[in-house]
N, C-alpha and C. Protein backbone atom coordinates (compact mmCIF):
# COMPACT_ATOMS: atom_id res chain seq x y z
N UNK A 1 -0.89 -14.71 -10.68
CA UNK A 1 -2.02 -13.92 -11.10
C UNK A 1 -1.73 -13.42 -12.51
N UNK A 2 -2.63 -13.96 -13.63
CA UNK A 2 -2.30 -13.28 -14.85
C UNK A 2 -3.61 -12.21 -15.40
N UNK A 3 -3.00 -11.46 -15.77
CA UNK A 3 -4.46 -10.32 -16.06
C UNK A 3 -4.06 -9.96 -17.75
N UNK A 4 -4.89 -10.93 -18.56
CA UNK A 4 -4.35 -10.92 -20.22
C UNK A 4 -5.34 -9.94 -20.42
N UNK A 5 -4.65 -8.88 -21.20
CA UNK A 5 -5.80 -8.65 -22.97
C UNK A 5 -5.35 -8.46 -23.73
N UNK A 6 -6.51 -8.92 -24.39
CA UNK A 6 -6.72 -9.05 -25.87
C UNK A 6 -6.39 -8.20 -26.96
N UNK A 7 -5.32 -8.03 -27.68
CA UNK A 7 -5.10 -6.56 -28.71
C UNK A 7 -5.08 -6.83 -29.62
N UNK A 8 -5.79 -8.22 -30.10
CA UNK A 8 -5.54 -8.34 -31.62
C UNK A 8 -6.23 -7.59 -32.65
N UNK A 9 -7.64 -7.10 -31.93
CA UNK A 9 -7.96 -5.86 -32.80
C UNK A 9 -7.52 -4.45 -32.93
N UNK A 10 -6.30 -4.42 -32.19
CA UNK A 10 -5.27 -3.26 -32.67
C UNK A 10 -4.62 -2.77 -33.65
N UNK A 11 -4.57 -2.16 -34.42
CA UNK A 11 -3.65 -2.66 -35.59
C UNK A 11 -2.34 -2.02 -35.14
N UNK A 12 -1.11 -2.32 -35.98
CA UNK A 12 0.38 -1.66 -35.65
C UNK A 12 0.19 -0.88 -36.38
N UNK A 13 -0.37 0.26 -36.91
CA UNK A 13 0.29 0.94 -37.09
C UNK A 13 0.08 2.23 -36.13
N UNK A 14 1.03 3.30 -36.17
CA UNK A 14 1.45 4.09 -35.08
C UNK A 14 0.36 5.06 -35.21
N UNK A 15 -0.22 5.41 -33.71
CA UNK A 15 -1.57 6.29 -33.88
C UNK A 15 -2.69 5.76 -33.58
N UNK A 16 -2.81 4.51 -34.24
CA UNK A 16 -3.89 3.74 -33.86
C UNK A 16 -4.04 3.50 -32.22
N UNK A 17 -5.65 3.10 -31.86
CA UNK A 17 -5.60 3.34 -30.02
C UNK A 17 -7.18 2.38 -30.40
N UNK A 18 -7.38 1.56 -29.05
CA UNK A 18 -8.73 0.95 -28.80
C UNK A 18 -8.59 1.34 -27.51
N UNK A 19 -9.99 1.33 -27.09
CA UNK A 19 -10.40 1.35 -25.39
C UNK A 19 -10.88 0.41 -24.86
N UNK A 20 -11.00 -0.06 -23.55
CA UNK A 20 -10.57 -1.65 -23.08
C UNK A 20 -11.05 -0.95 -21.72
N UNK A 21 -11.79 -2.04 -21.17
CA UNK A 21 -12.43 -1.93 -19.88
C UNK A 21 -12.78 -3.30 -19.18
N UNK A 22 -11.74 -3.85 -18.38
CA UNK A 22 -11.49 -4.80 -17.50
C UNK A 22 -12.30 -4.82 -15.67
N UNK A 23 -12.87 -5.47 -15.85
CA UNK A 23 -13.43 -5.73 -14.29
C UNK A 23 -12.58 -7.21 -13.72
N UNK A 24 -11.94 -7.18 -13.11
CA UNK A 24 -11.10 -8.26 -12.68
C UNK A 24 -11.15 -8.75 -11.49
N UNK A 25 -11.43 -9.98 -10.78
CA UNK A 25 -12.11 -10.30 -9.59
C UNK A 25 -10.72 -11.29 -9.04
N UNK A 26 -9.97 -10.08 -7.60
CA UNK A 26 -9.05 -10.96 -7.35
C UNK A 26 -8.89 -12.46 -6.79
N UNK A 27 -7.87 -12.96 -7.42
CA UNK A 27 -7.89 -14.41 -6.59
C UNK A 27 -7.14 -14.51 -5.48
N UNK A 28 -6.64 -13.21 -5.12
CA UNK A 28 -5.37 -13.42 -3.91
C UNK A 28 -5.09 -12.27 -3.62
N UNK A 29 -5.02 -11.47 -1.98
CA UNK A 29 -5.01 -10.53 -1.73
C UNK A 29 -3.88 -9.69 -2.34
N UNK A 30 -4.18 -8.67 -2.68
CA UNK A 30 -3.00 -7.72 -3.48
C UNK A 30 -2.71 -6.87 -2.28
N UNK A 31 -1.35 -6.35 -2.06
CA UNK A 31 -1.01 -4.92 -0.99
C UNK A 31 -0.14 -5.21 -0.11
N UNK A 32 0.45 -4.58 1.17
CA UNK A 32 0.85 -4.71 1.90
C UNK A 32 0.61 -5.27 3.29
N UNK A 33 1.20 -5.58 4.25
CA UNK A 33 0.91 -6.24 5.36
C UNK A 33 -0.71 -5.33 6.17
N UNK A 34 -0.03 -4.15 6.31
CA UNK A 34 -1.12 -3.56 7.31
C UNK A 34 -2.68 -3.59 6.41
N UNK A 35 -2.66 -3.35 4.76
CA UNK A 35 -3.56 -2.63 4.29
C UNK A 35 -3.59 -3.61 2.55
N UNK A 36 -4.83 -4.03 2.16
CA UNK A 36 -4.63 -4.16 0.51
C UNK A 36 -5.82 -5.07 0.04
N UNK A 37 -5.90 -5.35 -1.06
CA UNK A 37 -7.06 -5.79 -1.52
C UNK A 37 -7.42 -7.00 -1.45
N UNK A 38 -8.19 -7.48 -0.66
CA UNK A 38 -8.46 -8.30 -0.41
C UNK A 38 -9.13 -9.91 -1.67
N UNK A 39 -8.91 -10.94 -1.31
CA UNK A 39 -9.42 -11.78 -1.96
C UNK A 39 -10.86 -11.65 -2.73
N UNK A 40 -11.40 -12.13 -3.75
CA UNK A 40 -12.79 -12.18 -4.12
C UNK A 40 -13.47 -10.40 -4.57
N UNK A 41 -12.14 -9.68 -3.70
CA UNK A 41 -12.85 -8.26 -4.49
C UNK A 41 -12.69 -7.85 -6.03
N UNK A 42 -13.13 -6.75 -6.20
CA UNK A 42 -12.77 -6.32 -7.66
C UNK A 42 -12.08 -5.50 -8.51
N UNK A 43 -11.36 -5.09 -8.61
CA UNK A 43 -11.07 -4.00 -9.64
C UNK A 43 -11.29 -3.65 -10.67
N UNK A 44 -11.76 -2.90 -10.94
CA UNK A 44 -11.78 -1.68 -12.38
C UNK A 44 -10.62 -0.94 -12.81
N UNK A 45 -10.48 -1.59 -14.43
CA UNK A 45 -9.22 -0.87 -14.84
C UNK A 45 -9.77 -0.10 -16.08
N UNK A 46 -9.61 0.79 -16.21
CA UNK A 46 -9.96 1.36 -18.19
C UNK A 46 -8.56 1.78 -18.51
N UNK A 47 -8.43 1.11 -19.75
CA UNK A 47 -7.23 0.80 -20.60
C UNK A 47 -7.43 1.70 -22.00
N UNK A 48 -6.81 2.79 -22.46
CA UNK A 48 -6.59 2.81 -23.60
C UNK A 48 -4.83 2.21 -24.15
N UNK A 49 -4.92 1.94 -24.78
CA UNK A 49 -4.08 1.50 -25.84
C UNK A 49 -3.78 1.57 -27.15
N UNK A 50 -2.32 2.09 -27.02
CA UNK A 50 -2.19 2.88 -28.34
C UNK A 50 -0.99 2.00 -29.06
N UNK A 51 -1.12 2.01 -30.50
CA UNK A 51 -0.06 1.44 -31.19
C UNK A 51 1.31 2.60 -31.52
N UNK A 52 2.32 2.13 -31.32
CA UNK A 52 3.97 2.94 -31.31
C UNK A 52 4.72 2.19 -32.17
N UNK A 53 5.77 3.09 -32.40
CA UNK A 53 6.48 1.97 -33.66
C UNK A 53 7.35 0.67 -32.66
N UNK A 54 7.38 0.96 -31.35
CA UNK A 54 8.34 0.22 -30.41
C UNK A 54 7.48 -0.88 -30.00
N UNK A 55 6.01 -0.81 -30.20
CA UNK A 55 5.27 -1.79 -29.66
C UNK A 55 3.48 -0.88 -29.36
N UNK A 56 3.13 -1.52 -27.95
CA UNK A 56 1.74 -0.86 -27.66
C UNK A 56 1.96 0.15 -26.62
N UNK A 57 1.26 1.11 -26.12
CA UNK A 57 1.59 1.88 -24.76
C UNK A 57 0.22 1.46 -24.05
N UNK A 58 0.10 1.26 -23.42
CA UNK A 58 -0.86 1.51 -22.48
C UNK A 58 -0.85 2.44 -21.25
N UNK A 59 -1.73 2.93 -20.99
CA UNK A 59 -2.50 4.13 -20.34
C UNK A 59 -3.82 3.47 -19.76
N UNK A 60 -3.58 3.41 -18.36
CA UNK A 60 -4.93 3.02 -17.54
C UNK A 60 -5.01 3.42 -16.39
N UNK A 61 -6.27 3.47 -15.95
CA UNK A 61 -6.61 3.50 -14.13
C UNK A 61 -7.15 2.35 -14.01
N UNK A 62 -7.22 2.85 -12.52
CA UNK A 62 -7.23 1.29 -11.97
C UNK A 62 -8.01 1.92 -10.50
N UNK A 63 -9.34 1.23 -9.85
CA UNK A 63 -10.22 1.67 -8.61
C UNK A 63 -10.10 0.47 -8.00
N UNK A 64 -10.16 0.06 -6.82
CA UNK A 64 -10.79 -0.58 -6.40
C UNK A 64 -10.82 -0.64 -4.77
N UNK A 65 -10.99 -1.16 -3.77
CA UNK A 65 -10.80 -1.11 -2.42
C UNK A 65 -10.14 -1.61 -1.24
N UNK A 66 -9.24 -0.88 -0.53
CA UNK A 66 -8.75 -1.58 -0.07
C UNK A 66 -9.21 -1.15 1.59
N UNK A 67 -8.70 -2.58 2.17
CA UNK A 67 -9.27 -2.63 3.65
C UNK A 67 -8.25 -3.03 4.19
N UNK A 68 -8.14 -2.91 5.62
CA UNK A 68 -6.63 -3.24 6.65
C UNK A 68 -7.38 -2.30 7.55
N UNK A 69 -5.93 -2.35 8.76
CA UNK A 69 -6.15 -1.65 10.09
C UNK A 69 -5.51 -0.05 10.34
N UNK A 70 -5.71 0.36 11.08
CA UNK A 70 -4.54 1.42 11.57
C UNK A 70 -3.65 1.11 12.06
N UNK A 71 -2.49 1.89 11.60
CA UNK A 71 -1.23 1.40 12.08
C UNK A 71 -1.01 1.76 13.59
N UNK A 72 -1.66 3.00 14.23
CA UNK A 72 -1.41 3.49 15.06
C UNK A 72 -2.28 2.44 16.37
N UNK A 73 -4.03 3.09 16.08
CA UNK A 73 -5.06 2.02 17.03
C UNK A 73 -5.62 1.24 16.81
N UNK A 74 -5.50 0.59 14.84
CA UNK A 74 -5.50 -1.14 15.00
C UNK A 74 -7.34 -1.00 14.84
N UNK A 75 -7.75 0.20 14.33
CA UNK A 75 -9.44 0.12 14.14
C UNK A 75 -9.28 -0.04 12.47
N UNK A 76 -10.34 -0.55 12.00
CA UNK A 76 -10.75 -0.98 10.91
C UNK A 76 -10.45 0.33 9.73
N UNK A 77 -9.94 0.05 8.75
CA UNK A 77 -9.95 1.53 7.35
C UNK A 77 -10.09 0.86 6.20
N UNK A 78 -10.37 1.57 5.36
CA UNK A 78 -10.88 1.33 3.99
C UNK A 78 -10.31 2.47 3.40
N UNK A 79 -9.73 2.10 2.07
CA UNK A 79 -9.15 3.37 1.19
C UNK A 79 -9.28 2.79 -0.12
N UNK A 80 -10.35 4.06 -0.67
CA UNK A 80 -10.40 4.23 -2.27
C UNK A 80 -9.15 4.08 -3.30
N UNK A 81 -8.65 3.19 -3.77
CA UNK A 81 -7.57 3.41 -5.08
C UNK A 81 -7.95 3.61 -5.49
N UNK A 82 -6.90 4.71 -6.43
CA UNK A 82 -7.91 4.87 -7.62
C UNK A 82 -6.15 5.58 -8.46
N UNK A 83 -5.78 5.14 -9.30
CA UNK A 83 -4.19 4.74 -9.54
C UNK A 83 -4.05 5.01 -10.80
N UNK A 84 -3.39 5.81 -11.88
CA UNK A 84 -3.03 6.18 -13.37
C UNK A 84 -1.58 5.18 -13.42
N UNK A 85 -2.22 4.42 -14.27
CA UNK A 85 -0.33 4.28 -14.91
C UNK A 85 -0.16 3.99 -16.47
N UNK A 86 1.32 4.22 -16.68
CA UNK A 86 1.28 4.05 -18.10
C UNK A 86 2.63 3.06 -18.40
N UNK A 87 2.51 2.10 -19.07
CA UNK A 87 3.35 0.66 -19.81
C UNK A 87 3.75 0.61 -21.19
N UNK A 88 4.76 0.55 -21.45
CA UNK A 88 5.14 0.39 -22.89
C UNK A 88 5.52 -0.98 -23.15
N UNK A 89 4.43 -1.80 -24.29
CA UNK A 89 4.37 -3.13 -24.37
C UNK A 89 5.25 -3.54 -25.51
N UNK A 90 6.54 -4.01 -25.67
CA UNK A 90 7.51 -4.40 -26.61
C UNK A 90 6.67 -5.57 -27.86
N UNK A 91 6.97 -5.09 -29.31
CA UNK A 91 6.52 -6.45 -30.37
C UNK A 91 7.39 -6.95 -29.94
N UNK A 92 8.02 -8.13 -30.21
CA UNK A 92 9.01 -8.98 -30.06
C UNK A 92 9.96 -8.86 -31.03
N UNK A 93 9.55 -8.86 -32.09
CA UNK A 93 10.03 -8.28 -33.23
C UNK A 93 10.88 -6.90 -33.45
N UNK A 94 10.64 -5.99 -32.77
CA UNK A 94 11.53 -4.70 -32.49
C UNK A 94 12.36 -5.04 -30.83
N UNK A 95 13.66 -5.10 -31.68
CA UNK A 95 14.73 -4.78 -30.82
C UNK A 95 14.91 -3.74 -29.74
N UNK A 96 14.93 -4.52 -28.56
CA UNK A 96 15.35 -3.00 -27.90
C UNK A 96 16.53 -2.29 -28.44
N UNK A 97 16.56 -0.98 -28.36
CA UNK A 97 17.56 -0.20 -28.74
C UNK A 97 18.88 0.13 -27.58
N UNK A 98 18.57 -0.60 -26.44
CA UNK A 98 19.45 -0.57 -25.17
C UNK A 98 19.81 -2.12 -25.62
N UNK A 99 21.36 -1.68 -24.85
CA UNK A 99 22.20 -3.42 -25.45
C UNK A 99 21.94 -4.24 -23.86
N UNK A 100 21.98 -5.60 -23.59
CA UNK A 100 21.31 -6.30 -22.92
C UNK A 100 22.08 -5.58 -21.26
N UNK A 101 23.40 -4.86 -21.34
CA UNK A 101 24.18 -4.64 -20.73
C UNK A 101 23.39 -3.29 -19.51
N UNK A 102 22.54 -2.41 -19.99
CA UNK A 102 22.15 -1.46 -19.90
C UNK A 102 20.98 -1.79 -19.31
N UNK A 103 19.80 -2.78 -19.57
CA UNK A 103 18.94 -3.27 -19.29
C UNK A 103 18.72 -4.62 -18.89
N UNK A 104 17.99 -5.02 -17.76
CA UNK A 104 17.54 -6.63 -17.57
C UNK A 104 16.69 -6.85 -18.91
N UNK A 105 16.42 -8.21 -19.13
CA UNK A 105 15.46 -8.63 -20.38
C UNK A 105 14.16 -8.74 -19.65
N UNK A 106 14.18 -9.40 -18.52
CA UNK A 106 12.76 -9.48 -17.87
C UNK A 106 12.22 -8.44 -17.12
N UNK A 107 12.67 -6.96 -17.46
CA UNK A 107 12.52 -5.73 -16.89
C UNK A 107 11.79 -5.47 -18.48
N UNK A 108 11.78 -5.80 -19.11
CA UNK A 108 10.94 -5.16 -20.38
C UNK A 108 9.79 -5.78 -20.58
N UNK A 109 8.46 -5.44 -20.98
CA UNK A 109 7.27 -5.75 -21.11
C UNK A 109 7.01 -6.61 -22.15
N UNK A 110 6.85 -7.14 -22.70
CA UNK A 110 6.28 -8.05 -24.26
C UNK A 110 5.08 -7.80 -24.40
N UNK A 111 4.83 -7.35 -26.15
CA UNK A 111 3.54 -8.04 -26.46
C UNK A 111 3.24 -9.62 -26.42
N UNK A 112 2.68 -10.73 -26.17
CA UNK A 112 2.86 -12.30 -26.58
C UNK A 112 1.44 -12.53 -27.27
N UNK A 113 1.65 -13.13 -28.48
CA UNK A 113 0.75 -13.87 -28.95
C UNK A 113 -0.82 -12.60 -28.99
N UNK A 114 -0.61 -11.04 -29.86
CA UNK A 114 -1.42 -10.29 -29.62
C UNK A 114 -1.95 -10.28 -28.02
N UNK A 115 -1.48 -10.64 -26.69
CA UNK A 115 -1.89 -10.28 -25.44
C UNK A 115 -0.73 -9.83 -24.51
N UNK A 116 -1.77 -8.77 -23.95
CA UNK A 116 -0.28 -7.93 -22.75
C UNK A 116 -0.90 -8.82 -21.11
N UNK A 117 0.03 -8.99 -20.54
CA UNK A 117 0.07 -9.17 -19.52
C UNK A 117 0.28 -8.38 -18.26
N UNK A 118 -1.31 -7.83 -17.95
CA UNK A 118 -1.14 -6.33 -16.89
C UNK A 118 -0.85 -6.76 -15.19
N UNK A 119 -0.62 -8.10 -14.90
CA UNK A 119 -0.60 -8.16 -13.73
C UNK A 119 0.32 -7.42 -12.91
N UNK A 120 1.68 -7.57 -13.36
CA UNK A 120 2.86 -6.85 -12.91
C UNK A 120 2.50 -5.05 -12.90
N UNK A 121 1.96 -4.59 -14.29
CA UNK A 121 1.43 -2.59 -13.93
C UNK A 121 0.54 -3.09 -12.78
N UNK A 122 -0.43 -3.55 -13.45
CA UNK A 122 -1.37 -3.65 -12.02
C UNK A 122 -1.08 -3.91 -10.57
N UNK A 123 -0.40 -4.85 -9.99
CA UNK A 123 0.20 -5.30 -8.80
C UNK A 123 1.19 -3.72 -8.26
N UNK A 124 2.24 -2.93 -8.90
CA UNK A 124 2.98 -2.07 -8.91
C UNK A 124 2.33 -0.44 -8.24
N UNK A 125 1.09 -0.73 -9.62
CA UNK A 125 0.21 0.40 -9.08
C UNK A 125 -0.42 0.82 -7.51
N UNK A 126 -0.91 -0.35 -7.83
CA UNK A 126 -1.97 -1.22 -6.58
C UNK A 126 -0.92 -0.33 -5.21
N UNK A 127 0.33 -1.05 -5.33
CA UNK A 127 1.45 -0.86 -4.12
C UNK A 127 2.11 0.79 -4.18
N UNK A 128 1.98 1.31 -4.94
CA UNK A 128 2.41 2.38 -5.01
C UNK A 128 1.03 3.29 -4.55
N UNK A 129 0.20 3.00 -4.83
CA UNK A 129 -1.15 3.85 -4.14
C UNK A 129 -1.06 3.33 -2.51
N UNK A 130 -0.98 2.42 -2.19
CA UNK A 130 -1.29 2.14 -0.50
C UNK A 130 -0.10 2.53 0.31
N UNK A 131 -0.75 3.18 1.40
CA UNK A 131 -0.07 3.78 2.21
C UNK A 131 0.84 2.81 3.33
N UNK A 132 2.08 3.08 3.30
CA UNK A 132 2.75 2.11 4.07
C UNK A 132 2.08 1.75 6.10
N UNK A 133 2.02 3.49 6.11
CA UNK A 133 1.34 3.11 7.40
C UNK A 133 -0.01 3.78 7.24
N UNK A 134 -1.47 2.87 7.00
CA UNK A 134 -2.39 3.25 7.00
C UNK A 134 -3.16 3.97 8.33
N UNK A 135 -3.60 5.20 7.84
CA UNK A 135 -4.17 5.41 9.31
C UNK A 135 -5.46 6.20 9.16
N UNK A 136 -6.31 5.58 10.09
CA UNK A 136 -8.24 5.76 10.65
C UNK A 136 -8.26 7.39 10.32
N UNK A 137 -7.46 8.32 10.93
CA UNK A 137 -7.21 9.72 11.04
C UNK A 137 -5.97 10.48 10.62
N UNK A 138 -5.58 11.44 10.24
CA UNK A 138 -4.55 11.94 10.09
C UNK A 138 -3.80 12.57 11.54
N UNK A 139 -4.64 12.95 12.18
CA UNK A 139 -4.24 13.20 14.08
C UNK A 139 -4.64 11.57 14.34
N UNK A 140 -4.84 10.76 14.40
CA UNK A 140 -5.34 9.41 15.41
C UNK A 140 -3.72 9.17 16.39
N UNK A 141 -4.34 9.45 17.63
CA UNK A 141 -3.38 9.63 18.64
C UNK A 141 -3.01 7.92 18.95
N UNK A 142 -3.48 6.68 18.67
CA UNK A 142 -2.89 5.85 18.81
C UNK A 142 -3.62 4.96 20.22
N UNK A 143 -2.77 3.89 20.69
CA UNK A 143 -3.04 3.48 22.00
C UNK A 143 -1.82 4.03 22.98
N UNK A 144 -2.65 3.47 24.03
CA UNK A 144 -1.72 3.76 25.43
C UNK A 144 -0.86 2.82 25.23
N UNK A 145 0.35 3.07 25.87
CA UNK A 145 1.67 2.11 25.70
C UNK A 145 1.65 1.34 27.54
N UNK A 146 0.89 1.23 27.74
CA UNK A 146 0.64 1.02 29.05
C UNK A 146 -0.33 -0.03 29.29
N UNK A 147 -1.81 0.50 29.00
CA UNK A 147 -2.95 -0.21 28.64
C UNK A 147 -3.74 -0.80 27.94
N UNK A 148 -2.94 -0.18 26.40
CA UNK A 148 -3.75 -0.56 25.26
C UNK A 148 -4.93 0.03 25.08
N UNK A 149 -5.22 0.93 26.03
CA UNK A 149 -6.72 1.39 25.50
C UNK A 149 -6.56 2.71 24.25
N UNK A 150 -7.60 2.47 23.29
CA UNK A 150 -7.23 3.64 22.43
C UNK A 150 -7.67 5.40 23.03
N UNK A 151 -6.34 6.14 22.63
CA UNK A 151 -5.91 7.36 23.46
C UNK A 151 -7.51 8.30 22.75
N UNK A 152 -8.30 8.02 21.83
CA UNK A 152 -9.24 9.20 21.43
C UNK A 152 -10.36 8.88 22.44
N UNK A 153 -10.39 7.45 23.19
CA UNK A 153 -11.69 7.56 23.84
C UNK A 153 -11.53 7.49 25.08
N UNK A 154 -9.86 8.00 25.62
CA UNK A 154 -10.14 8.40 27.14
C UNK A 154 -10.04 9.75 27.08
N UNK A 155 -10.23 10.60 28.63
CA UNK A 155 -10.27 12.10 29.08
C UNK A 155 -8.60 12.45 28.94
N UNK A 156 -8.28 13.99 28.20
CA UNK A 156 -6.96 14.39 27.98
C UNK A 156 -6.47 13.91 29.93
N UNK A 157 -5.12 13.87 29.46
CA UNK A 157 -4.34 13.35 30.62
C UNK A 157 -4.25 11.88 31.34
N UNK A 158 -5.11 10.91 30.13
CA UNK A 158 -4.79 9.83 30.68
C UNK A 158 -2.98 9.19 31.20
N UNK A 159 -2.77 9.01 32.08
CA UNK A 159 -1.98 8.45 32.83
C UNK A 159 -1.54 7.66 33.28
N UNK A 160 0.13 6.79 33.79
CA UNK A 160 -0.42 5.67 34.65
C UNK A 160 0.53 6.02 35.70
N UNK A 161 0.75 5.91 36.72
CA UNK A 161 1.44 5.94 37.66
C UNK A 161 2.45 4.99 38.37
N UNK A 162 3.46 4.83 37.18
CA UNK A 162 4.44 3.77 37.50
C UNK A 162 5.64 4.15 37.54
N UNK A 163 6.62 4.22 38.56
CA UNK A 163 8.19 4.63 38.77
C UNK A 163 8.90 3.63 39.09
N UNK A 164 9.98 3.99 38.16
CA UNK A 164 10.96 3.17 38.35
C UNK A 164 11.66 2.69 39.09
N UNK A 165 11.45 1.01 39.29
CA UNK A 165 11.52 0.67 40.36
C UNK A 165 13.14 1.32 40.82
N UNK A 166 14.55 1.68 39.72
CA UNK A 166 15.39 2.32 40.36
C UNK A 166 15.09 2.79 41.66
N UNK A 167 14.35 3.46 41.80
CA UNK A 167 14.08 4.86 42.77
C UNK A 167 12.96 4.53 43.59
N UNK A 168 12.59 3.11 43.76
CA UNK A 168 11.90 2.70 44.95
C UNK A 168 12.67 3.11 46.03
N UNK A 169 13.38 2.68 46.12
CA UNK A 169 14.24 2.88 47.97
C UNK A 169 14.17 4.82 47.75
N UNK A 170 14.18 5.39 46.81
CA UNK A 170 13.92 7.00 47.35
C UNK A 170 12.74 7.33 47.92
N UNK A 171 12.00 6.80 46.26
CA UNK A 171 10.14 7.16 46.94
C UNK A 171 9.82 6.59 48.35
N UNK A 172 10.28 5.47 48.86
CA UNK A 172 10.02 5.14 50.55
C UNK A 172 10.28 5.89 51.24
N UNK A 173 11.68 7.14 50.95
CA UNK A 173 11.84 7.83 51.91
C UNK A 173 11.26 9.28 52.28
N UNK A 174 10.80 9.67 50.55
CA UNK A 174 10.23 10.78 50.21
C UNK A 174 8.92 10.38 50.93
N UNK A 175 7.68 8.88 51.19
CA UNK A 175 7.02 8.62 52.00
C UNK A 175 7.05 9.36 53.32
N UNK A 176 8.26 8.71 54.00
CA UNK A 176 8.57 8.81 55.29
C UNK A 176 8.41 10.29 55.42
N UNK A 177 9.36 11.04 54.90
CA UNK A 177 9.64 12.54 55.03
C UNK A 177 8.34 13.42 54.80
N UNK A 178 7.02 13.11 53.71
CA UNK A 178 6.17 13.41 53.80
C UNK A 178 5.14 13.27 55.26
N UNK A 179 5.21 12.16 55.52
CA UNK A 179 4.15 11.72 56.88
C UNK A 179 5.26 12.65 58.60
N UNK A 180 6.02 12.99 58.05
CA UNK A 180 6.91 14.08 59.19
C UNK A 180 7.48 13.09 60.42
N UNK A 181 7.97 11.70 60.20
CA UNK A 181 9.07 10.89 60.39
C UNK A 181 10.23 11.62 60.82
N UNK A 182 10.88 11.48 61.98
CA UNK A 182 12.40 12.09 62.10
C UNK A 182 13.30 11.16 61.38
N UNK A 183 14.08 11.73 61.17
CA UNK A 183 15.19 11.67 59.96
C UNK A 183 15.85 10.56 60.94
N UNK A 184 16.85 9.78 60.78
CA UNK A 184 17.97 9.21 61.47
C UNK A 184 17.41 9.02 63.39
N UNK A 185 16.68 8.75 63.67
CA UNK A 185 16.01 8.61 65.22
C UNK A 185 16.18 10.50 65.52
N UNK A 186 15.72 11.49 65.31
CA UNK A 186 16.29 12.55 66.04
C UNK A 186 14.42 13.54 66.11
């Protein structure tokens, strides 16, 4: 996924800033397993961008929607992103001032050919806004571990009545002793 723009009407020198407004229509779901943006949707990013003597900064948000399940009862959610981040885009031409030892090289951003490449802020953002375990409710009590039915649409005290079979041979006798059975023939 590449998400270019265009900065050649930027100029370098320091101070200078354009504003930039990207509608970007994904080709491949962005997010995590339970929850994330789905194929064919859209995002909205507004970009300002400013010129630095180190390169460009960028400063943007980023909206768009994401859909998945609950983690708990597995019903349908939708959550608004809506995500600030900020990137410092290297000229190529200015040296980093960290020796290669201190830093990865492909941990640093490039300007290329007057265009930044926002997929990586964008993708980062995206994942840092979605919630690892998405959930319908902030109380959503979940399903039964029993039945599967979800716990908000039965009566408090749903139940099931299963003992371990350990303690079958007791409960038979606790039977017996209930129905007033003599103990040992007596």
């Amino acid at each position: 996924m590449s998400f270019l723009l265009d900065i050649h009407e930027l100029p370098r020198r320091a101070g200078e800033y354009r504003e930039y407004r990207l509608d970007l229509l994904l080709e491949s779901p962005l997010g995590l397993d339970l929850i994330s943006i789905d194929r064919g949707e859209r995002i909205l990013v507004e970009i300002s961008a400013t010129s630095v003597d180190e390169g460009v900064l960028i400063r943007a948000n980023l909206r768009g929607m994401a859909k998945g399940e609950c983690a708990r009862c597995l019903e349908p959610v939708s959550i608004d992103v809506n995500q600030d981040f900020d990137e410092l885009f290297e000229y190529p031409s200015k040296a980093s001032a960290l020796s290669k030892d201190e830093i990865e090289t492909d941990e640093i951003l490039r300007v290329e050919d007057d265009h930044v490449d926002l997929a990586t802020p964008i993708r980062d953002a995206i994942l840092l806004a979605l919630p690892v375990n998405p959930l319908c409710a902030p109380d959503c009590p979940g399903l039964c571990s029993h039945c599967g039915v979800a716990l908000r649409d039965v009566e408090q005290g749903h139940a099931h009545d299963q003992p371990d079979q350990r303690w079958s041979a007791l409960s038979a006798l606790a039977e017996k002793l209930k129905e007033g059975e003599p103990r040992d023939g007596r």
